[in-house]
Structure formats: structure tokens, C-alpha cells
PDB file of N, CA and C in Angstrom:
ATOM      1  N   UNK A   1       0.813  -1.200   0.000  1.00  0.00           N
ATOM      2  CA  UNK A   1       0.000   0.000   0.000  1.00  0.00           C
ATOM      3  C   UNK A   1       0.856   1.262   0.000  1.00  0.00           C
ATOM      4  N   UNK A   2       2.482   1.169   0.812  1.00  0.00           N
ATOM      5  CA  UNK A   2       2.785   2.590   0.613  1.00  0.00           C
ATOM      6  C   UNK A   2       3.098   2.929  -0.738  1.00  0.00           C
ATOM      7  N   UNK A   3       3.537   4.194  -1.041  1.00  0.00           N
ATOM      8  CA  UNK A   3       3.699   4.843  -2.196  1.00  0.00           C
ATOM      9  C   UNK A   3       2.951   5.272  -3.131  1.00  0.00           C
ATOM     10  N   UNK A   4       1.593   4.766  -2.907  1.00  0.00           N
ATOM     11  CA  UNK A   4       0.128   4.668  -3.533  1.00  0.00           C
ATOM     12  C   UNK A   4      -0.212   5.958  -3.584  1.00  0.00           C
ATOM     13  N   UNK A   5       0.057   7.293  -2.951  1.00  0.00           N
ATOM     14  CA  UNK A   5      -0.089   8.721  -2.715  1.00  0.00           C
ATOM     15  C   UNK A   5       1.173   9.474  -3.185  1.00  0.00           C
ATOM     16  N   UNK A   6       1.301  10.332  -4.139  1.00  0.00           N
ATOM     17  CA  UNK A   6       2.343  11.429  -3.728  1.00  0.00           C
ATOM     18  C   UNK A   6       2.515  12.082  -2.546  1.00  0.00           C
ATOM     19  N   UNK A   7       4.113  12.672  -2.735  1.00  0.00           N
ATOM     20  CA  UNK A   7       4.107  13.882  -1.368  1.00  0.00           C
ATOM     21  C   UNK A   7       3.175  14.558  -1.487  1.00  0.00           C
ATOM     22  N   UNK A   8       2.852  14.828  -2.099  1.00  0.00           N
ATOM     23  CA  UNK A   8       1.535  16.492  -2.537  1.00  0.00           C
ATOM     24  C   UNK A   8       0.448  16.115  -2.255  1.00  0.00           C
ATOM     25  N   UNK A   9       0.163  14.712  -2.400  1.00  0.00           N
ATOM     26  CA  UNK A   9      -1.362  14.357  -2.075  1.00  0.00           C
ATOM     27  C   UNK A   9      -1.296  14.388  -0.209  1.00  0.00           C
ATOM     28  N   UNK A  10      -0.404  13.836  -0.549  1.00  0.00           N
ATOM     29  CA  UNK A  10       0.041  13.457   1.470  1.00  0.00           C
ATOM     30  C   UNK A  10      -0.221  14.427   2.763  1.00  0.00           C
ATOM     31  N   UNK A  11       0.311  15.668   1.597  1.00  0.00           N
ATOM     32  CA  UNK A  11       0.423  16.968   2.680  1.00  0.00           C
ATOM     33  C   UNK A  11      -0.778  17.576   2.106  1.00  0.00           C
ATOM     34  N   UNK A  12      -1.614  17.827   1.257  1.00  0.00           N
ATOM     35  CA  UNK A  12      -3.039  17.842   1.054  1.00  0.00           C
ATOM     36  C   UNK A  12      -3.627  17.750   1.847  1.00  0.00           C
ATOM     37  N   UNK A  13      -3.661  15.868   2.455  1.00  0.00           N
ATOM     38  CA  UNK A  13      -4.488  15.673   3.387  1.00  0.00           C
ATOM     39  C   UNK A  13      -4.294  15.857   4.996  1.00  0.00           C
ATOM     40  N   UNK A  14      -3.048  16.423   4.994  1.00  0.00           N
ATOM     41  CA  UNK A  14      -2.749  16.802   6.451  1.00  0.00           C
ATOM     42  C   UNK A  14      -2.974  18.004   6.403  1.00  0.00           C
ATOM     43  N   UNK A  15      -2.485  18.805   5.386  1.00  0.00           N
ATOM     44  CA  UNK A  15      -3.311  20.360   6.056  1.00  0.00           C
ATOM     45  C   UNK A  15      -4.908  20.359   5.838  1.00  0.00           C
ATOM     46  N   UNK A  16      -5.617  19.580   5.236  1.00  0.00           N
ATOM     47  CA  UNK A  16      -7.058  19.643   5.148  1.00  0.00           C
ATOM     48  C   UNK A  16      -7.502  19.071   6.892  1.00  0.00           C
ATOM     49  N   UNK A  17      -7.086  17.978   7.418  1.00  0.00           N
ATOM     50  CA  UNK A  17      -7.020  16.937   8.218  1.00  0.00           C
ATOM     51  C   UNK A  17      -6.590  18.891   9.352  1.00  0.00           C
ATOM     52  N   UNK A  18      -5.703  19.401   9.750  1.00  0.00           N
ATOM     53  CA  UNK A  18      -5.519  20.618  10.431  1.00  0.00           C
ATOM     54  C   UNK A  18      -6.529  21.322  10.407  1.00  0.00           C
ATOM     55  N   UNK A  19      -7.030  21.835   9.383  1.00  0.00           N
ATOM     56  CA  UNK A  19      -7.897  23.230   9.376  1.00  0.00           C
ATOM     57  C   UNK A  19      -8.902  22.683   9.640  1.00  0.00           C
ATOM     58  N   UNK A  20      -9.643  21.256   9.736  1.00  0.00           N
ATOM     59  CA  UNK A  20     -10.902  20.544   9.956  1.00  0.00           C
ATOM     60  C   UNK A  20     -10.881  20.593  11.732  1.00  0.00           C
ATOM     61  N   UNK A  21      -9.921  20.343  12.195  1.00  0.00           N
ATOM     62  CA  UNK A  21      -9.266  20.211  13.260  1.00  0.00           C
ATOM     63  C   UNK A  21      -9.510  21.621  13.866  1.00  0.00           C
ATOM     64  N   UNK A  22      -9.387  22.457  13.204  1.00  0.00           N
ATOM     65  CA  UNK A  22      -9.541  23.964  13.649  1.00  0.00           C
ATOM     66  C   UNK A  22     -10.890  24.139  13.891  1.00  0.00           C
ATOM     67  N   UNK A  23     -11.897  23.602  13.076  1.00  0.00           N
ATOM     68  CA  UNK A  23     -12.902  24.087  12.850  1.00  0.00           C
ATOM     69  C   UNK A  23     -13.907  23.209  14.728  1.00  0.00           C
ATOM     70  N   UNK A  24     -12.900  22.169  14.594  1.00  0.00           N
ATOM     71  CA  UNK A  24     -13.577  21.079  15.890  1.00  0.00           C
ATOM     72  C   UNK A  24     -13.610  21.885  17.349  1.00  0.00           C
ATOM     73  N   UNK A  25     -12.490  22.576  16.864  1.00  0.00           N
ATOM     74  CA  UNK A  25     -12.383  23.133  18.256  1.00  0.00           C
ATOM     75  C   UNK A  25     -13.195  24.083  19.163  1.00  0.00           C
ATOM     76  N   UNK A  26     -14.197  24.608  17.677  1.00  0.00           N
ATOM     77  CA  UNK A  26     -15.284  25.428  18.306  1.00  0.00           C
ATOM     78  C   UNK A  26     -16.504  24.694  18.562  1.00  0.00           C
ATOM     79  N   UNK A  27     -16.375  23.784  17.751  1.00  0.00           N
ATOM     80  CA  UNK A  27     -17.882  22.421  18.066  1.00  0.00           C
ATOM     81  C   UNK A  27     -17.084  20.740  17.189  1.00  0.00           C
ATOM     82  N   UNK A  28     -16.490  20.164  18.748  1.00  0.00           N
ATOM     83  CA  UNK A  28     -16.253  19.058  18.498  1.00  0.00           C
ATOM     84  C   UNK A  28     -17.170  18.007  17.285  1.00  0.00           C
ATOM     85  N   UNK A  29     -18.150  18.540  16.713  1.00  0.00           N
ATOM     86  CA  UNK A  29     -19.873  17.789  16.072  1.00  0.00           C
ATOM     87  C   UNK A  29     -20.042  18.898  15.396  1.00  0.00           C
ATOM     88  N   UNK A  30     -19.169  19.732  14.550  1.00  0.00           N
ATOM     89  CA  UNK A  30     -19.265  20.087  13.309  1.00  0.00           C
ATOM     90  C   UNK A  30     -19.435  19.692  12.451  1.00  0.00           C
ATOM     91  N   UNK A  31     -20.823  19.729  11.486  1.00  0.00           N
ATOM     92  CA  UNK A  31     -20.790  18.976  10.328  1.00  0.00           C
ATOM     93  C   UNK A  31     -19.935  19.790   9.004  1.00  0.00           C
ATOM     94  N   UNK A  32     -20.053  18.638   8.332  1.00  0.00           N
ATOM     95  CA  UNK A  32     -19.209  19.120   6.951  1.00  0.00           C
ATOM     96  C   UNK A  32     -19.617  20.792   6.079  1.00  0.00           C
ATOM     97  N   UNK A  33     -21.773  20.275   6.120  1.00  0.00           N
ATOM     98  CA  UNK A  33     -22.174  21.632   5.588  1.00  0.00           C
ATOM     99  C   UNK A  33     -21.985  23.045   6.623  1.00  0.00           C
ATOM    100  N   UNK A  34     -21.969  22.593   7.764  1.00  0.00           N
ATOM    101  CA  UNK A  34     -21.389  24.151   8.292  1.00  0.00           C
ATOM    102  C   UNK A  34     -20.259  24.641   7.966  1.00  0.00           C
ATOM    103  N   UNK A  35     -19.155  23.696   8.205  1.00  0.00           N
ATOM    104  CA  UNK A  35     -17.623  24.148   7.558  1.00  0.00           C
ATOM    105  C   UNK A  35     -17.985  24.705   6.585  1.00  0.00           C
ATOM    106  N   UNK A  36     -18.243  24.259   5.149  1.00  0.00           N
ATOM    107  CA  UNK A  36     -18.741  24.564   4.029  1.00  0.00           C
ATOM    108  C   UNK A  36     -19.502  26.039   4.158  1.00  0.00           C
ATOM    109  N   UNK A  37     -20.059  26.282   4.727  1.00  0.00           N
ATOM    110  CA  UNK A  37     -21.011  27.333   4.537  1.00  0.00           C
ATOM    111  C   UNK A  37     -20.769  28.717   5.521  1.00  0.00           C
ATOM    112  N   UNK A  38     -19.522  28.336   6.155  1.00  0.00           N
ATOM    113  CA  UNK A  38     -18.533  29.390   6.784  1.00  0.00           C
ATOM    114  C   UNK A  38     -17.365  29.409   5.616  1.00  0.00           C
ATOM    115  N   UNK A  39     -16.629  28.785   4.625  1.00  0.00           N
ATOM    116  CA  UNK A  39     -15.577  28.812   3.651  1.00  0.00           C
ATOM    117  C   UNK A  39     -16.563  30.207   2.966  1.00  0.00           C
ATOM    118  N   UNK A  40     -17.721  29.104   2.254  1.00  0.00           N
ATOM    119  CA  UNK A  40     -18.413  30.281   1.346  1.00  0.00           C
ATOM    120  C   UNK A  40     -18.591  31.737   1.473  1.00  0.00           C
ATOM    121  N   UNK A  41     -18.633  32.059   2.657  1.00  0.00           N
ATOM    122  CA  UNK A  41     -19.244  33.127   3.062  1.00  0.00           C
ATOM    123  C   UNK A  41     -17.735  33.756   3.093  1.00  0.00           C
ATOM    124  N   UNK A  42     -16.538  33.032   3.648  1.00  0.00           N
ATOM    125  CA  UNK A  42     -15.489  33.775   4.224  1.00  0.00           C
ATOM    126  C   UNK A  42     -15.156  34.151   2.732  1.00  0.00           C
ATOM    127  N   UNK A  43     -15.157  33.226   1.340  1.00  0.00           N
ATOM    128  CA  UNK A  43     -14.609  33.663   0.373  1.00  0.00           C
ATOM    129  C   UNK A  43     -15.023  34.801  -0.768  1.00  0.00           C
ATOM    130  N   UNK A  44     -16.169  35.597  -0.165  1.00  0.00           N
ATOM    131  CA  UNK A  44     -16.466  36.907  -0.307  1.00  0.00           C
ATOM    132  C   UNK A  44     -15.905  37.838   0.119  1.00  0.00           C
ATOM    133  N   UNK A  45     -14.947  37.028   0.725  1.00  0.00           N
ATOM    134  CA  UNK A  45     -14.301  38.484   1.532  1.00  0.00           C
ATOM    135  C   UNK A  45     -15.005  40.078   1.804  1.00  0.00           C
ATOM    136  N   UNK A  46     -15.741  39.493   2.406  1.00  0.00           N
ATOM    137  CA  UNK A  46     -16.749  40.606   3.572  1.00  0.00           C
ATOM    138  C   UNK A  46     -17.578  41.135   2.861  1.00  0.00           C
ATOM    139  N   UNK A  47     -17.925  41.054   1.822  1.00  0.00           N
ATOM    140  CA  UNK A  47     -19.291  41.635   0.708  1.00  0.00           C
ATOM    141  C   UNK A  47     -20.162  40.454   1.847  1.00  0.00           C
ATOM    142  N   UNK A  48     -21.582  41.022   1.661  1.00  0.00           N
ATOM    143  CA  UNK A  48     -22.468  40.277   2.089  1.00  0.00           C
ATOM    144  C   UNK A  48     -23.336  39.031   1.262  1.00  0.00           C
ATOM    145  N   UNK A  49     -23.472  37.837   1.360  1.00  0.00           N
ATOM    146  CA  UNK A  49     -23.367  36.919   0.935  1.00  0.00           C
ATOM    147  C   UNK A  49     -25.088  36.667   0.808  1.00  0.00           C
ATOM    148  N   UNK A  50     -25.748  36.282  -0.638  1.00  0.00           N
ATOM    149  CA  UNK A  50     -27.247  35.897  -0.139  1.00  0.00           C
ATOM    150  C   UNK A  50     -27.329  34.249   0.381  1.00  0.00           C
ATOM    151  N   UNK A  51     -28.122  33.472   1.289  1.00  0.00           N
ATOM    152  CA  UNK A  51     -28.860  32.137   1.525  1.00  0.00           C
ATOM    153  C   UNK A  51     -28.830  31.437  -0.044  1.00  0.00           C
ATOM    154  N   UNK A  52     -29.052  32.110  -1.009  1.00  0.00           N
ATOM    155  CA  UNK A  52     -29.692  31.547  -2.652  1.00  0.00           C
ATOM    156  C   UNK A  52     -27.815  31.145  -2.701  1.00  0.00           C
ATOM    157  N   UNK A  53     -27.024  32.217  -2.817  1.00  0.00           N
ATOM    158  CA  UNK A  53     -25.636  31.896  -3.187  1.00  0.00           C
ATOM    159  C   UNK A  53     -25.284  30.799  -2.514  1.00  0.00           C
ATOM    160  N   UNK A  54     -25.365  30.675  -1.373  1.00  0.00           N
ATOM    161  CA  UNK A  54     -24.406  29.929  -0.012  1.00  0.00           C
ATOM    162  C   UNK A  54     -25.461  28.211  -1.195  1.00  0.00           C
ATOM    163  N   UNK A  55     -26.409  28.481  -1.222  1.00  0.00           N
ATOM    164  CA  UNK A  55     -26.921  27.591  -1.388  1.00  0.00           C
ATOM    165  C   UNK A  55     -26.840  26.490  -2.685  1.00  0.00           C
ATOM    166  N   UNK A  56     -26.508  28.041  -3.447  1.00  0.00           N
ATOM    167  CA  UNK A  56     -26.253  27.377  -5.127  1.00  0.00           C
ATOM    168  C   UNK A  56     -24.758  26.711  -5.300  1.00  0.00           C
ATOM    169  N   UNK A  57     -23.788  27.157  -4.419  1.00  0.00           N
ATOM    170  CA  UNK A  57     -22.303  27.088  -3.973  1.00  0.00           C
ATOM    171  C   UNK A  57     -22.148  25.766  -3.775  1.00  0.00           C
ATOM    172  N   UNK A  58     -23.207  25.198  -2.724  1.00  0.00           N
ATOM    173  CA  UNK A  58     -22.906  24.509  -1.588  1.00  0.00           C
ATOM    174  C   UNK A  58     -23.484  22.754  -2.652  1.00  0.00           C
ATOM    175  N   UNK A  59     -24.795  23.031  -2.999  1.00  0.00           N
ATOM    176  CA  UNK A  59     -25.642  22.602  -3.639  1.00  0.00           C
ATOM    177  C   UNK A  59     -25.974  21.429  -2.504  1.00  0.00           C
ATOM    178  N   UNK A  60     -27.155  22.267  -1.713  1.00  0.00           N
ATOM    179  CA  UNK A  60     -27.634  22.018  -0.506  1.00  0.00           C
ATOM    180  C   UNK A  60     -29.190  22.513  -0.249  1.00  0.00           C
ATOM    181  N   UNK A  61     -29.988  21.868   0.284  1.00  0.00           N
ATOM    182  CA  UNK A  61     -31.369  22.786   0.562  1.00  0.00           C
ATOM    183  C   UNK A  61     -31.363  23.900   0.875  1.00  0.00           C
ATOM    184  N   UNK A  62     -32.252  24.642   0.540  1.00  0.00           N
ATOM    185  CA  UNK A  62     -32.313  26.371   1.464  1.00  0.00           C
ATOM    186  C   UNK A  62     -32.130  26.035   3.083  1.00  0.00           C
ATOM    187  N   UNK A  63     -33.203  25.052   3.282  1.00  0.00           N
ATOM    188  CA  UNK A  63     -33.843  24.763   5.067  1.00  0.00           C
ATOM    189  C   UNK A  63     -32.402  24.445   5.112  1.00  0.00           C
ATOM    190  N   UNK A  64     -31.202  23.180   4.770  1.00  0.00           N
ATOM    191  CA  UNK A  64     -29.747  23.453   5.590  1.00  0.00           C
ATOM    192  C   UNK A  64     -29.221  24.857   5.353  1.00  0.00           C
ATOM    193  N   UNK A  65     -28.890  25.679   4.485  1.00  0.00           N
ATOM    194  CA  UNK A  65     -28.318  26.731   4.659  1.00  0.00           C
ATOM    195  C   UNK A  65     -28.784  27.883   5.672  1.00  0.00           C
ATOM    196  N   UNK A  66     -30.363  27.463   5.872  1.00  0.00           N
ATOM    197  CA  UNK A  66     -30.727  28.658   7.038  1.00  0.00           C
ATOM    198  C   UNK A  66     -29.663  28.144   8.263  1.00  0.00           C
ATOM    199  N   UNK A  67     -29.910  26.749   8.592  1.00  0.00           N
ATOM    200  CA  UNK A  67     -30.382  26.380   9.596  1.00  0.00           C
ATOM    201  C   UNK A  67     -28.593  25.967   9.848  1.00  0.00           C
ATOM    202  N   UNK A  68     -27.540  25.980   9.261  1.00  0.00           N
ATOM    203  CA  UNK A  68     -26.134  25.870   9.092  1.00  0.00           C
ATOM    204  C   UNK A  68     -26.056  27.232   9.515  1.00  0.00           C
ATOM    205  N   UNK A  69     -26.468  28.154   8.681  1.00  0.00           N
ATOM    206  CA  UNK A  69     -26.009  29.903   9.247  1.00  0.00           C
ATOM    207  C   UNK A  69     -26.439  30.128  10.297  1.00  0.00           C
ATOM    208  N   UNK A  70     -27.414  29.973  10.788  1.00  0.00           N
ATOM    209  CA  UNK A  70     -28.134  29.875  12.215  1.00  0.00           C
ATOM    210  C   UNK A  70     -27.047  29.493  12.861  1.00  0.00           C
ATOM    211  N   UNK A  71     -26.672  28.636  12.692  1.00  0.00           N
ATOM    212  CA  UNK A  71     -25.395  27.637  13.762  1.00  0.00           C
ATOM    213  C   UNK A  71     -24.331  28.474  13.584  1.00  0.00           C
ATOM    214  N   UNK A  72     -23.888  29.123  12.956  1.00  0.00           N
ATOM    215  CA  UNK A  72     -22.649  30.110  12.829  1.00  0.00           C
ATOM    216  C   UNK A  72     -22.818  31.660  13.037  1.00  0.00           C
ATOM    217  N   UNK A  73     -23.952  31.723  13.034  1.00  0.00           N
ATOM    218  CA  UNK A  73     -24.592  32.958  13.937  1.00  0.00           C
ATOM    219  C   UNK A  73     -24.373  33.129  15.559  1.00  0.00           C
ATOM    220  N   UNK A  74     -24.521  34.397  16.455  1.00  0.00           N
ATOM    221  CA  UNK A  74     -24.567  34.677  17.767  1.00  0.00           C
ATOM    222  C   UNK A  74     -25.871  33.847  18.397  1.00  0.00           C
ATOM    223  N   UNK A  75     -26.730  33.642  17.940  1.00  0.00           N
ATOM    224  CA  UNK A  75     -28.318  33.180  18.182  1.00  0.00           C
ATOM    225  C   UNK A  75     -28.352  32.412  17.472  1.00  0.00           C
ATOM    226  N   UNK A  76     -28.505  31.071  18.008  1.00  0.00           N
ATOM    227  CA  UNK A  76     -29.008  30.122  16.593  1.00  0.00           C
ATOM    228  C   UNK A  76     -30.518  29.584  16.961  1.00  0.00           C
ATOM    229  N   UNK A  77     -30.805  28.404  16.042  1.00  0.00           N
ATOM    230  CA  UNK A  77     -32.034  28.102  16.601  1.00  0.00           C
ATOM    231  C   UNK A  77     -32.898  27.583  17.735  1.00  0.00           C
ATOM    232  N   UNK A  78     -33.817  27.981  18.486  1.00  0.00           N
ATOM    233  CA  UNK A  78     -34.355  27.979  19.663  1.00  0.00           C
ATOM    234  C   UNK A  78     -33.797  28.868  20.818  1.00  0.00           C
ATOM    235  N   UNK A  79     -33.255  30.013  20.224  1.00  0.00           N
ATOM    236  CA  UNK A  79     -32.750  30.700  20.839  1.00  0.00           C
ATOM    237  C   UNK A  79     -31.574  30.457  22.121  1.00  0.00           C
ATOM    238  N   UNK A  80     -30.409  29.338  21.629  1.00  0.00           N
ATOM    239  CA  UNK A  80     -29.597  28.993  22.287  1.00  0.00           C
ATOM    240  C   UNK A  80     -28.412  29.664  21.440  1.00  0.00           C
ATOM    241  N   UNK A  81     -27.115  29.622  21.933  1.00  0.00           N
ATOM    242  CA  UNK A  81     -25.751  30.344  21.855  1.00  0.00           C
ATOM    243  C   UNK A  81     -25.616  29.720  20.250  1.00  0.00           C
ATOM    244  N   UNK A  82     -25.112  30.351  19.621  1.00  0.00           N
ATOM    245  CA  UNK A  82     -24.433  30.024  18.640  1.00  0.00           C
ATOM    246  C   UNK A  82     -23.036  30.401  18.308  1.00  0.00           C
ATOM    247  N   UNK A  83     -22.499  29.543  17.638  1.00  0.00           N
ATOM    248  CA  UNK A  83     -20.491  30.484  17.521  1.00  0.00           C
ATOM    249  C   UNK A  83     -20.496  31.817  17.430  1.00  0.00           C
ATOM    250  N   UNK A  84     -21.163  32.549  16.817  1.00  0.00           N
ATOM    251  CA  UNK A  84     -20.536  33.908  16.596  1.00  0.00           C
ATOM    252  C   UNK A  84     -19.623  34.141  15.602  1.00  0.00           C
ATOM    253  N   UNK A  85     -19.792  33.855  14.352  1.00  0.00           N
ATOM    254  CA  UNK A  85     -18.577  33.217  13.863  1.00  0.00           C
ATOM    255  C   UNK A  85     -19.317  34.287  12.636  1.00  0.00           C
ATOM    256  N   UNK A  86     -20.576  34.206  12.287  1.00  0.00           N
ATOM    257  CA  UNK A  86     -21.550  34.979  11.072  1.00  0.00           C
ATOM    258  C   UNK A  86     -22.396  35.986  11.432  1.00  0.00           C
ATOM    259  N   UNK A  87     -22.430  37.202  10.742  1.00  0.00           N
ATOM    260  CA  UNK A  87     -23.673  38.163  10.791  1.00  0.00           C
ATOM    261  C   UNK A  87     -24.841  38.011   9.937  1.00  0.00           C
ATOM    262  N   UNK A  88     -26.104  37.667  10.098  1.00  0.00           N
ATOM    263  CA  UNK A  88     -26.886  37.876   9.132  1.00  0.00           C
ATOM    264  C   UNK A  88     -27.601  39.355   9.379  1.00  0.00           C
ATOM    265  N   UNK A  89     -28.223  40.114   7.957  1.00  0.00           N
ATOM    266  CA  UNK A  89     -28.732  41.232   8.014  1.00  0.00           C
ATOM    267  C   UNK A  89     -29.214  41.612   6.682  1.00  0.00           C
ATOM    268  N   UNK A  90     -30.535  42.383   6.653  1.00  0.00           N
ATOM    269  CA  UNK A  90     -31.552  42.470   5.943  1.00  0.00           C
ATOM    270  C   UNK A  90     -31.070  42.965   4.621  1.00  0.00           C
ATOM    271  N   UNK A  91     -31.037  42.681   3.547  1.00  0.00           N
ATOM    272  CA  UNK A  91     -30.297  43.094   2.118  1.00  0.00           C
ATOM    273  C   UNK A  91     -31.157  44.906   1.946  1.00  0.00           C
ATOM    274  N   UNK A  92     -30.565  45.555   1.963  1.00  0.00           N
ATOM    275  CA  UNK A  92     -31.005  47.210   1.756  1.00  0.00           C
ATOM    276  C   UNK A  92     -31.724  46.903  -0.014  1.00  0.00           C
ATOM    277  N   UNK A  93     -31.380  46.150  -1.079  1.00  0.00           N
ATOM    278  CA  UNK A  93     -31.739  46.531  -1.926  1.00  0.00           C
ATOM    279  C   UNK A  93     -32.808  45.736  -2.514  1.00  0.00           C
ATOM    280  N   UNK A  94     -33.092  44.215  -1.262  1.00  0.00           N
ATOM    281  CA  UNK A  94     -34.188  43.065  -1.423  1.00  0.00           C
ATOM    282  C   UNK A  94     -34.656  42.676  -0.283  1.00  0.00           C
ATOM    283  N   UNK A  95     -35.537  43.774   0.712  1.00  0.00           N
ATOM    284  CA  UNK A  95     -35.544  43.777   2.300  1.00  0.00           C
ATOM    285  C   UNK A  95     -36.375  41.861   2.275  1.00  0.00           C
ATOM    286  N   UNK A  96     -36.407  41.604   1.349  1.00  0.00           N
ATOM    287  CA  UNK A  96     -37.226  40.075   1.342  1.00  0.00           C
ATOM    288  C   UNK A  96     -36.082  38.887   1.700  1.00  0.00           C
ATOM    289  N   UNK A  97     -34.569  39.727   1.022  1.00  0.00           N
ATOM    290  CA  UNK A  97     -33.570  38.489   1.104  1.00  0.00           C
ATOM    291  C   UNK A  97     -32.638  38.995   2.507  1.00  0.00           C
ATOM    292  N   UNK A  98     -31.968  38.048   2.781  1.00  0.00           N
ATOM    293  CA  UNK A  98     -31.001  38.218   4.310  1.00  0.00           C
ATOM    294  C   UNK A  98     -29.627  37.885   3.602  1.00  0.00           C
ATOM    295  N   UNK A  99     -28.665  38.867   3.920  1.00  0.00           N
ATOM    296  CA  UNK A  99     -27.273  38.741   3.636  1.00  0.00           C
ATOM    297  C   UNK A  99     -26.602  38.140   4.938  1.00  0.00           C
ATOM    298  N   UNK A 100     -25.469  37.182   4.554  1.00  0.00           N
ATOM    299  CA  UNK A 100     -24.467  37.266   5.788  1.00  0.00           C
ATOM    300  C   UNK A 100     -22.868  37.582   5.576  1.00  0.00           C
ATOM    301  N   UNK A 101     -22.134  37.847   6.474  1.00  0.00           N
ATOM    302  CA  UNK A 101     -21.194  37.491   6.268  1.00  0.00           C
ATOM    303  C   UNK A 101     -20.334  37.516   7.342  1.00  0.00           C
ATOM    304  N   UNK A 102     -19.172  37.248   7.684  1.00  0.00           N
ATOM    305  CA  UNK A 102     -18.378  37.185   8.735  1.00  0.00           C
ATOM    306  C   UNK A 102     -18.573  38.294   9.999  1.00  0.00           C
ATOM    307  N   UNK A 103     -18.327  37.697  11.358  1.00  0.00           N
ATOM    308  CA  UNK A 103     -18.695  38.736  12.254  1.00  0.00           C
ATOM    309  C   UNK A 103     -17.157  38.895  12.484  1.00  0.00           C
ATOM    310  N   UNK A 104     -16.792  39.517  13.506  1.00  0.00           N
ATOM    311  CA  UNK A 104     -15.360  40.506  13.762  1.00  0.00           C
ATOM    312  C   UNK A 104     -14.772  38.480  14.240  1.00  0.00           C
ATOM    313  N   UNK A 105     -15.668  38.579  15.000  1.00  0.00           N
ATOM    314  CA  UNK A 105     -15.074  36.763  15.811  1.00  0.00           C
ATOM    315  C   UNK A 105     -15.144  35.887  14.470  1.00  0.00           C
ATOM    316  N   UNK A 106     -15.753  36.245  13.624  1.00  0.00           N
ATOM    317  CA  UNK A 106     -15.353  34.810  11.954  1.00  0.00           C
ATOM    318  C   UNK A 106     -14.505  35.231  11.184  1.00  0.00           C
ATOM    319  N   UNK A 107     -13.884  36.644  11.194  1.00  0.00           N
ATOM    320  CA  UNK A 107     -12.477  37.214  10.893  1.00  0.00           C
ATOM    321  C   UNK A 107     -11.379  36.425  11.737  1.00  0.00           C
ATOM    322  N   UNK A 108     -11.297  36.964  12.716  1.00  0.00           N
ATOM    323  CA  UNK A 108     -10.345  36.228  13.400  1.00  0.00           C
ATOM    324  C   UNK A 108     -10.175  35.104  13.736  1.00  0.00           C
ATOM    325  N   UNK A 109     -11.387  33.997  13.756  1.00  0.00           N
ATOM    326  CA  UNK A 109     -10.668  32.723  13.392  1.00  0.00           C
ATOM    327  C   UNK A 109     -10.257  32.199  12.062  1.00  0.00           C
ATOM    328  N   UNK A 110     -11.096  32.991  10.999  1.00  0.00           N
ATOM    329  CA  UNK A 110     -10.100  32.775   9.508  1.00  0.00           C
ATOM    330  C   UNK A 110      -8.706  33.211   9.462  1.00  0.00           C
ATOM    331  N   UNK A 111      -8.510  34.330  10.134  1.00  0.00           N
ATOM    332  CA  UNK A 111      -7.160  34.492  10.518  1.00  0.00           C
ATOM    333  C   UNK A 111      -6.455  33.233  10.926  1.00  0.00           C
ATOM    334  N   UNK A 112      -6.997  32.990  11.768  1.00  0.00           N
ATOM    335  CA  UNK A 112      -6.390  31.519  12.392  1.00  0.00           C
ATOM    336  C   UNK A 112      -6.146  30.354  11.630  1.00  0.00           C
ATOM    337  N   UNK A 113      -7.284  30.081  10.758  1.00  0.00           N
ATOM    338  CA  UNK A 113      -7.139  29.040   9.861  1.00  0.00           C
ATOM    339  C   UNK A 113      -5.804  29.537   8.943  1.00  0.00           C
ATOM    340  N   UNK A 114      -5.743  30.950   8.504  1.00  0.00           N
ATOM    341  CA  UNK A 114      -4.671  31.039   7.611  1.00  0.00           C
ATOM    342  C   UNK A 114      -3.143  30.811   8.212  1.00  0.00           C
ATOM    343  N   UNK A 115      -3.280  31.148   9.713  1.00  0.00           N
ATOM    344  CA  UNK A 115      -1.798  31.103  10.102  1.00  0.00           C
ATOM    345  C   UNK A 115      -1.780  29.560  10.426  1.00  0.00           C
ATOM    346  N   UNK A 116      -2.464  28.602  10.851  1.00  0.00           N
ATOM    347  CA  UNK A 116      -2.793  27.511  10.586  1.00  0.00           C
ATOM    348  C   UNK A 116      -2.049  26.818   9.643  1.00  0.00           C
ATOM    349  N   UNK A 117      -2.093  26.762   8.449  1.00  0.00           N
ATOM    350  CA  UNK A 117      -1.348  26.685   7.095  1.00  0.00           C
ATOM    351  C   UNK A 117       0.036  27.256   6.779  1.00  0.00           C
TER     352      UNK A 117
END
């Protein structure tokens, strides 16, 4: 079985295998679509992100993308703690759609993920 991987694949999966690792540390029972749907949002780099995007990105139900941002929100659902990690807020130019995007605390642990690497 060894040799079956390049170096490149090798260290691929150890820095993926790290930054997943990063992500545990704020909820040991992180699923995959939350990771996912904190990347998306972070890779706007701070423009505000619509639910339809995160969703078309992700290619995931609307109901997970609420309910994933919820979880990366200050408030999530049933009104218990959530990371703090996302802002959601009312789109000025489609008061029907909700933008999110990183809160000051989902900056600085992307920070983290980058020094991470």
C-alpha cells in the first residue's frame, strides 16, 4: 500500500485533516455543511453573501443553509448560543432576502485558519 499517494497528495491531506481540526475546536460535532457554509461566506471576503448563493455554492437545501447559518450565527435556533462566527442582516436593496457574512469573531478565526497553514 505505501507509495500509492504522492508527497503532494500526502500533505493535502494533512493540512485539510488541520484546518478541519480547527474548525472542531469550536464544536467538536461540526458537520461538513457548516464548515462549508462558513468557507463560502469567508470567500467573499466581507461583501455580504445571499442564503440563494451559499446555497447554489454549496448545492444544498435552502432549510440546511438557514439552519447551518443559524449555527454560525450569535443566536441560533431555539434561541440557544451560537459560535458567533456569522452576521446575518436584511439586504437594503431586497428587504425580502437576508445577507451574511463574517462577524469581527469569523475574521479572526479565519485568521487563524490562515496562520494555521
Amino acid at each position: 500500500m505505501a507509495g500509492l499517494l504522492s508527497e503532494e497528495q500526502i500533505e493535502t491531506a494533512k493540512l485539510t485533516h488541520k484546518l478541519v481540526n480547527q474548525f472542531r475546536v469550536i464544536d467538536s460535532d461540526m458537520a461538513s455543511q457548516t464548515i462549508g457554509v462558513f468557507l463560502v461566506v469567508a470567500m467573499k471576503g466581507g461583501e455580504g453573501v445571499s442564503m440563494q448563493e451559499v446555497k447554489e455554492s454549496l448545492g444544498i437545501a435552502q432549510s440546511s443553509v438557514s439552519r447551518n447559518i443559524n449555527l454560525l450565527c450569535k443566536t441560533s435556533r431555539h434561541m440557544r448560543e451560537g459560535h458567533n462566527l456569522l452576521i446575518t442582516y436584511e439586504d437594503p436593496m431586497n428587504r425580502r432576502q437576508k445577507l451574511c457574512k463574517l462577524s469581527p469573531k469569523g475574521i479572526l478565526f479565519l485568521e487563524g485558519l490562515v496562520n494555521a497553514m
